[in-house]
C-alpha atoms as a PDB file:
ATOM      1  CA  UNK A   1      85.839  93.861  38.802  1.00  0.00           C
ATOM      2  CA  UNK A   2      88.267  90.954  39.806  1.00  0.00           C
ATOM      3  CA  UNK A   3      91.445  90.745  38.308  1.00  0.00           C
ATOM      4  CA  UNK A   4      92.572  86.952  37.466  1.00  0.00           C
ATOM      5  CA  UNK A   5      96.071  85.964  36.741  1.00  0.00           C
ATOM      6  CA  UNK A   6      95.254  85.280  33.274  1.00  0.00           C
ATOM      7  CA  UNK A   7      93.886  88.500  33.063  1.00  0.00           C
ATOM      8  CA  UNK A   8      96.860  90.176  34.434  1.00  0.00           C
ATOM      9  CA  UNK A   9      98.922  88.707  32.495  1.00  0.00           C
ATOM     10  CA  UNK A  10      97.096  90.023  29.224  1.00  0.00           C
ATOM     11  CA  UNK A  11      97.264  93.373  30.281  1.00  0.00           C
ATOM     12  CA  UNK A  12     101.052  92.598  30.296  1.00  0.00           C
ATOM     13  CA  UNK A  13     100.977  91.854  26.547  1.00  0.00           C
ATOM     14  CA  UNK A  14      99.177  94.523  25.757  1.00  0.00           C
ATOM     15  CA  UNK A  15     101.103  97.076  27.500  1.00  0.00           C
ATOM     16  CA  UNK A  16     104.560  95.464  26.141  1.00  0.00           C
ATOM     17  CA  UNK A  17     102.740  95.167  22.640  1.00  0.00           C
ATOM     18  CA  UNK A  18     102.675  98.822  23.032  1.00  0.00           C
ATOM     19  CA  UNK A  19     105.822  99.228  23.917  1.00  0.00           C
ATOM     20  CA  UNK A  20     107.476  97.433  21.021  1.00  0.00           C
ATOM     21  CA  UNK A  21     104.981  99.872  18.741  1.00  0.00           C
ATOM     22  CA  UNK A  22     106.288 102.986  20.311  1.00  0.00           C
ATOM     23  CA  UNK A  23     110.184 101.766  19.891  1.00  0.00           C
ATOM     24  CA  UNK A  24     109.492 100.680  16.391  1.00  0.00           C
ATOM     25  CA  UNK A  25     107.463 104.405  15.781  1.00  0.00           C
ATOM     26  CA  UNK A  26     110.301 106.361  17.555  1.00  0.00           C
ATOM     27  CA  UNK A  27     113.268 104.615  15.605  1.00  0.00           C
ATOM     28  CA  UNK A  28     111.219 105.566  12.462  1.00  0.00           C
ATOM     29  CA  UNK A  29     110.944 109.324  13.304  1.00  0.00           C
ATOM     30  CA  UNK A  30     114.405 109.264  13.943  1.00  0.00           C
ATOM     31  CA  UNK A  31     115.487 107.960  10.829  1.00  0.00           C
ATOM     32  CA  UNK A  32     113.172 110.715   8.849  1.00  0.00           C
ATOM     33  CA  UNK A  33     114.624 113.271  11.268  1.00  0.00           C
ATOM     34  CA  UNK A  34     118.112 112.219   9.448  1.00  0.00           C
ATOM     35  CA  UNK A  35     117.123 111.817   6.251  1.00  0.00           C
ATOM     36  CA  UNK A  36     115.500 115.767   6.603  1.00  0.00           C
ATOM     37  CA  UNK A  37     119.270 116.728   8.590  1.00  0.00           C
ATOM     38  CA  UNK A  38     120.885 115.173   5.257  1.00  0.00           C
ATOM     39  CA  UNK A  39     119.166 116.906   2.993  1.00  0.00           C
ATOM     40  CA  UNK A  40     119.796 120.743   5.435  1.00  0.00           C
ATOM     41  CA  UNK A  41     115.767 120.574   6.611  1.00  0.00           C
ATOM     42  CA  UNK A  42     116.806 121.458  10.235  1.00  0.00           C
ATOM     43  CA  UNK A  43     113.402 122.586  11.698  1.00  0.00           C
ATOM     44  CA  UNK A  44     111.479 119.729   9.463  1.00  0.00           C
ATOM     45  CA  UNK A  45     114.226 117.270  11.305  1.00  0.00           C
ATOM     46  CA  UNK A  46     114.290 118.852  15.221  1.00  0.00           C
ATOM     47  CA  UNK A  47     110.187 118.120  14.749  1.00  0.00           C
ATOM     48  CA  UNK A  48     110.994 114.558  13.809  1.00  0.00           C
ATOM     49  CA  UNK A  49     113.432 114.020  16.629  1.00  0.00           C
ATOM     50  CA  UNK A  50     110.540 115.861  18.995  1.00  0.00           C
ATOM     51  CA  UNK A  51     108.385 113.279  17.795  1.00  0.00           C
ATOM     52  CA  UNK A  52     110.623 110.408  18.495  1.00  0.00           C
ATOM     53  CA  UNK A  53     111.321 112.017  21.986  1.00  0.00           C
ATOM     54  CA  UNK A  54     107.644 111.623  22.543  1.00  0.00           C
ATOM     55  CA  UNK A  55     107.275 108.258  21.207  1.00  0.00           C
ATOM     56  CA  UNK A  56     110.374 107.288  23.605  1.00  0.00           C
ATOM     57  CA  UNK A  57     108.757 108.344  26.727  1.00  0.00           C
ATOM     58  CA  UNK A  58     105.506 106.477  25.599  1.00  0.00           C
ATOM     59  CA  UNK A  59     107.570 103.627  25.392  1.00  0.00           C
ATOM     60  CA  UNK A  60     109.075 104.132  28.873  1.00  0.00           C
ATOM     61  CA  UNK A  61     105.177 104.355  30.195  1.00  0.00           C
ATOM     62  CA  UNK A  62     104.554 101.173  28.671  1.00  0.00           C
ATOM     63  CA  UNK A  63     107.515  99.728  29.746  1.00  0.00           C
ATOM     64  CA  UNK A  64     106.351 100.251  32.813  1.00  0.00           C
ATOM     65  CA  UNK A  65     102.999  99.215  32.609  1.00  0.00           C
ATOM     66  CA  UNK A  66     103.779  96.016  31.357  1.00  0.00           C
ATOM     67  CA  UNK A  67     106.365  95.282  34.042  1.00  0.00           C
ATOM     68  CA  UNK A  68     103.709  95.926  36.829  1.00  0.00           C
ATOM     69  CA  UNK A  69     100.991  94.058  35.519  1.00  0.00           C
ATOM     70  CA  UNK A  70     103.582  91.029  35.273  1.00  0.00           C
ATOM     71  CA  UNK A  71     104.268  91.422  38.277  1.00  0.00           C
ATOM     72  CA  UNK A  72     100.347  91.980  39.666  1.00  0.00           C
ATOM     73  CA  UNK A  73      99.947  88.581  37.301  1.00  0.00           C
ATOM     74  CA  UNK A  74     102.718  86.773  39.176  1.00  0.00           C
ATOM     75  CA  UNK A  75     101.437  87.301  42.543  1.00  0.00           C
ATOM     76  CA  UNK A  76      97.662  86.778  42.079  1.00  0.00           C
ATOM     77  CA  UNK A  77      99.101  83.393  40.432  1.00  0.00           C
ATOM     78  CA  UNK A  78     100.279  82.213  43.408  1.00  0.00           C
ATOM     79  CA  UNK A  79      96.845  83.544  45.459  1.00  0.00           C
ATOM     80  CA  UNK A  80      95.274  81.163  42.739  1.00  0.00           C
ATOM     81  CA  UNK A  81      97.517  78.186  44.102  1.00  0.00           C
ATOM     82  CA  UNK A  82      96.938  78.896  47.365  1.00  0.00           C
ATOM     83  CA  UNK A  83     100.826  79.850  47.897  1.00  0.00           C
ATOM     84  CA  UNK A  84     102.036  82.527  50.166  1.00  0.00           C
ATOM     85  CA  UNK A  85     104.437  85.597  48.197  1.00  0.00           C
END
């Protein structure tokens, strides 16, 4: 399978797509892990927080991801040019 630019550069989207789901997921966890702390559910909230701990680092993957298929899309760009990197 040949990777194009283009291509690369979708993967990018998707992976930061991704990421923006599992910040959005993990700032919701936390928020339910609070509400449970306000109301004196301790072990209901430390599961939330786990959960948003989780969703963090899935975030950090995708961070990640998305950063090195930029990348992967900037430099096959320039293959497609016919420019040196």
């Amino acid at each position: 399978m040949t990777t194009t630019a283009a291509g690369a550069a979708r993967h990018a989207a998707v992976w930061a797509d991704r990421a923006e789901t599992a910040h959005e997921t993990a700032k919701t966890r936390r928020a339910k892990g609070r509400e449970l702390e306000s109301q004196r559910l301790s072990a209901g909230a430390r599961d939330w927080y786990e959960r948003a701990e989780g969703a963090e680092k899935q975030r950090g993957t995708a961070v990640t991801m998305a950063n090195m298929w930029a990348n992967v899309a900037g430099v096959l760009h320039l293959v497609e040019e016919g420019e040196s990197s």
